[in-house]
Protein backbone atom coordinates (compact mmCIF):
# COMPACT_ATOMS: atom_id res chain seq x y z
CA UNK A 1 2.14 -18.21 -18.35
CA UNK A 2 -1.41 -17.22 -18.74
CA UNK A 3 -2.81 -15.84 -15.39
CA UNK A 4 0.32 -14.77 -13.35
CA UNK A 5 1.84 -11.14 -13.81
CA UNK A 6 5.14 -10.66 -15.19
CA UNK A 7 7.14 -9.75 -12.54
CA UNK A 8 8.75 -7.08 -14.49
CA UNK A 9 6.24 -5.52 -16.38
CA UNK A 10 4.27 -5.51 -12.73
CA UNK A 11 7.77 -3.17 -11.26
CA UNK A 12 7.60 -1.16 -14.35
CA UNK A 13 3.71 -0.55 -14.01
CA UNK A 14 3.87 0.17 -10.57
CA UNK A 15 6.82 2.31 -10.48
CA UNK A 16 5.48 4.49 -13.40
CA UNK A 17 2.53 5.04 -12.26
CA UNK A 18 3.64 6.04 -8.64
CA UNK A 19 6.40 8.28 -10.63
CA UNK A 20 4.42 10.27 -12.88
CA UNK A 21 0.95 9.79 -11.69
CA UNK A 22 0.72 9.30 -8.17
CA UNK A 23 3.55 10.71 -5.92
CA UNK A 24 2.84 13.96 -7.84
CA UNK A 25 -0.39 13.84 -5.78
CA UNK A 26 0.88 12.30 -2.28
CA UNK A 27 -1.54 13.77 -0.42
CA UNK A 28 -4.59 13.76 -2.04
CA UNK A 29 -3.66 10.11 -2.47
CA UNK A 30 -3.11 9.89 1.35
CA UNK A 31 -6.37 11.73 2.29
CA UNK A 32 -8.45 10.05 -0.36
CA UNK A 33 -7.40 6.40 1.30
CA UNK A 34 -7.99 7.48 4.93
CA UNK A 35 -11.09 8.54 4.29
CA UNK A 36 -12.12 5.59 2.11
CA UNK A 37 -10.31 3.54 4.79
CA UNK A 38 -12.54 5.38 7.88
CA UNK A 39 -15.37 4.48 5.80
CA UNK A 40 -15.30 0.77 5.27
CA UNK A 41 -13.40 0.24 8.40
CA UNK A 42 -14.77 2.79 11.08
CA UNK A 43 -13.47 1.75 14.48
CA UNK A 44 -9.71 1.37 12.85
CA UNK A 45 -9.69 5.43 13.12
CA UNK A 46 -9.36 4.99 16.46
CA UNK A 47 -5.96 3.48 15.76
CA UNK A 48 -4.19 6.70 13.94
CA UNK A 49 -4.41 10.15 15.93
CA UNK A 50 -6.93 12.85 14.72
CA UNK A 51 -4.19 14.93 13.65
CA UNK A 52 -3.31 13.12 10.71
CA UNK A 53 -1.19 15.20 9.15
CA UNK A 54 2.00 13.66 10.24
CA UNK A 55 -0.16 10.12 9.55
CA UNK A 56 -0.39 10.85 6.16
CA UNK A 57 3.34 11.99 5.29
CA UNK A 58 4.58 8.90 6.94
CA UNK A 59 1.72 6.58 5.04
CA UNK A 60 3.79 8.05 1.45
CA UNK A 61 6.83 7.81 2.87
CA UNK A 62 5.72 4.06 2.95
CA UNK A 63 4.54 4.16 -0.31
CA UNK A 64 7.70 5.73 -1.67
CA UNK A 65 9.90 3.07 0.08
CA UNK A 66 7.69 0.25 -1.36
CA UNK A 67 7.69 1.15 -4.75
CA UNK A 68 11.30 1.66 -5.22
CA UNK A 69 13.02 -1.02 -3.44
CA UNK A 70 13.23 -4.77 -4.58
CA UNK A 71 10.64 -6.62 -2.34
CA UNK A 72 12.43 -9.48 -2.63
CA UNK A 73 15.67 -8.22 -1.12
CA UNK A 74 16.37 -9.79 2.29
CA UNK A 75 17.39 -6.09 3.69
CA UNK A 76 13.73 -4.79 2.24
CA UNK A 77 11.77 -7.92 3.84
CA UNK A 78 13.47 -6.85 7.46
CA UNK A 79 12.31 -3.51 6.79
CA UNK A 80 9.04 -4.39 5.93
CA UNK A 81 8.60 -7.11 8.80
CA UNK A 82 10.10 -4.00 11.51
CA UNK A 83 7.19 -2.06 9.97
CA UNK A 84 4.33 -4.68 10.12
CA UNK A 85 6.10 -5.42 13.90
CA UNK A 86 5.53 -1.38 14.96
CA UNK A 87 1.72 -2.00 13.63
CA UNK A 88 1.23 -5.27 15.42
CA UNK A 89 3.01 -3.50 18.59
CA UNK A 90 -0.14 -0.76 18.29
CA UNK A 91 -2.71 -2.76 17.86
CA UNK A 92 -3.25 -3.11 13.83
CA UNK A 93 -5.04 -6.02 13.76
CA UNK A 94 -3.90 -8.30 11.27
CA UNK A 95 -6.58 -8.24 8.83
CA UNK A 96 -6.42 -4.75 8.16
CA UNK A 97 -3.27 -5.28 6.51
CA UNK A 98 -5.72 -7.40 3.80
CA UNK A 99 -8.10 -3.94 3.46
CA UNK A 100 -4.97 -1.44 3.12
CA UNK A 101 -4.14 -2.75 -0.31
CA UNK A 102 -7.45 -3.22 -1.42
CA UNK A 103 -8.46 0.46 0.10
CA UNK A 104 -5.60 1.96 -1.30
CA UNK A 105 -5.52 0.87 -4.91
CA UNK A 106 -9.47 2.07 -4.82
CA UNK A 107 -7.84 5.39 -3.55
CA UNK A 108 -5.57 5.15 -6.55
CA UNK A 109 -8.50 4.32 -9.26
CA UNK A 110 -10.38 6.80 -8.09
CA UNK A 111 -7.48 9.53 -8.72
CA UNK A 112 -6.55 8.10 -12.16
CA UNK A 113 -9.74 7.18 -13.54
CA UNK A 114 -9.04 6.37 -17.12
CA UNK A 115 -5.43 5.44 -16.63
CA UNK A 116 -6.29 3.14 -14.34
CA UNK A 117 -6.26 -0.17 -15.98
CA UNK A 118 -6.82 -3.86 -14.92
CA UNK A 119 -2.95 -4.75 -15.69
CA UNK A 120 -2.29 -1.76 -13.90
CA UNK A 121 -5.06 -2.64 -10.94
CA UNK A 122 -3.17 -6.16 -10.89
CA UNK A 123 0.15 -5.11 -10.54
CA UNK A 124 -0.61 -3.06 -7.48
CA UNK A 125 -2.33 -5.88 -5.88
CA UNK A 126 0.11 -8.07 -6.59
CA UNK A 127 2.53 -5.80 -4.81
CA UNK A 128 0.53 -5.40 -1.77
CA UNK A 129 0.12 -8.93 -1.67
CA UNK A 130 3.71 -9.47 -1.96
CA UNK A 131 3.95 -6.82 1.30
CA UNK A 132 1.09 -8.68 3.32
CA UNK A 133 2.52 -11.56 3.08
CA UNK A 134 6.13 -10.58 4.16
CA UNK A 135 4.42 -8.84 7.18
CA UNK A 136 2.27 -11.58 8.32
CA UNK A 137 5.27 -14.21 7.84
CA UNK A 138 5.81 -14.13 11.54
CA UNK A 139 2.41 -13.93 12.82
CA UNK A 140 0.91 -17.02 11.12
């Protein structure tokens, strides 16, 4: 179908890239998308400590998590609804879930340039689209 993904090629993208591309550099990753995060958003750095150190390690452990488990699994969508649940319980409003995946694949196209390709742009939307809306299911 002309104008929708495939699903498959989207995992592969997205798992590849994270893989050999991206985890490799967890942390620039991590301080690249706070800081682009702080910047469009300023009063949500009120909502992570200043130390964010620890912030960061548990924002890849995310990352890592998402990328390598089936988002469709019913086990996977509990996870991910406990997780948008802990941010809810904090104060995250809800549409900074929307920015997150928008903020973070600029944080990724900014760290691979001229690997960084629409298809590949798409696929990691689509997956943080997939993740919003599994979060949000309950708040809507």
């Amino acid at each position: 179908m002309v104008g929708f993904p495939d699903i498959d090629r989207s995992t592969d993208l997205v798992r590849n890239s994270w893989q050999f591309e991206i985890a490799p550099r967890a942390e620039e990753l991590a301080v690249t998308f706070y800081s682009l995060l702080f910047e469009i958003e300023p009063e949500s750095a009120g909502l992570f400590p200043s130390d964010r150190t620890q912030q960061r390690a548990q924002l890849m452990m995310m990352m890592e998590f998402l990328v390598t488990h089936d988002l469709h699994a019913p086990e996977t969508k509990e996870q991910i609804r406990q997780l948008g649940r802990r941010y809810f319980g904090n104060g995250v409003p809800i549409g900074l879930f929307l920015i997150f995946g928008k903020t973070m694949n600029y944080a990724m196209s900014t760290m691979l340039v001229d690997k960084w390709t629409i298809e590949l742009s798409t696929a990691w939307s689509t997956m943080f689209r997939q993740v919003y809306d599994v979060i949000v299911y309950d708040y809507v």
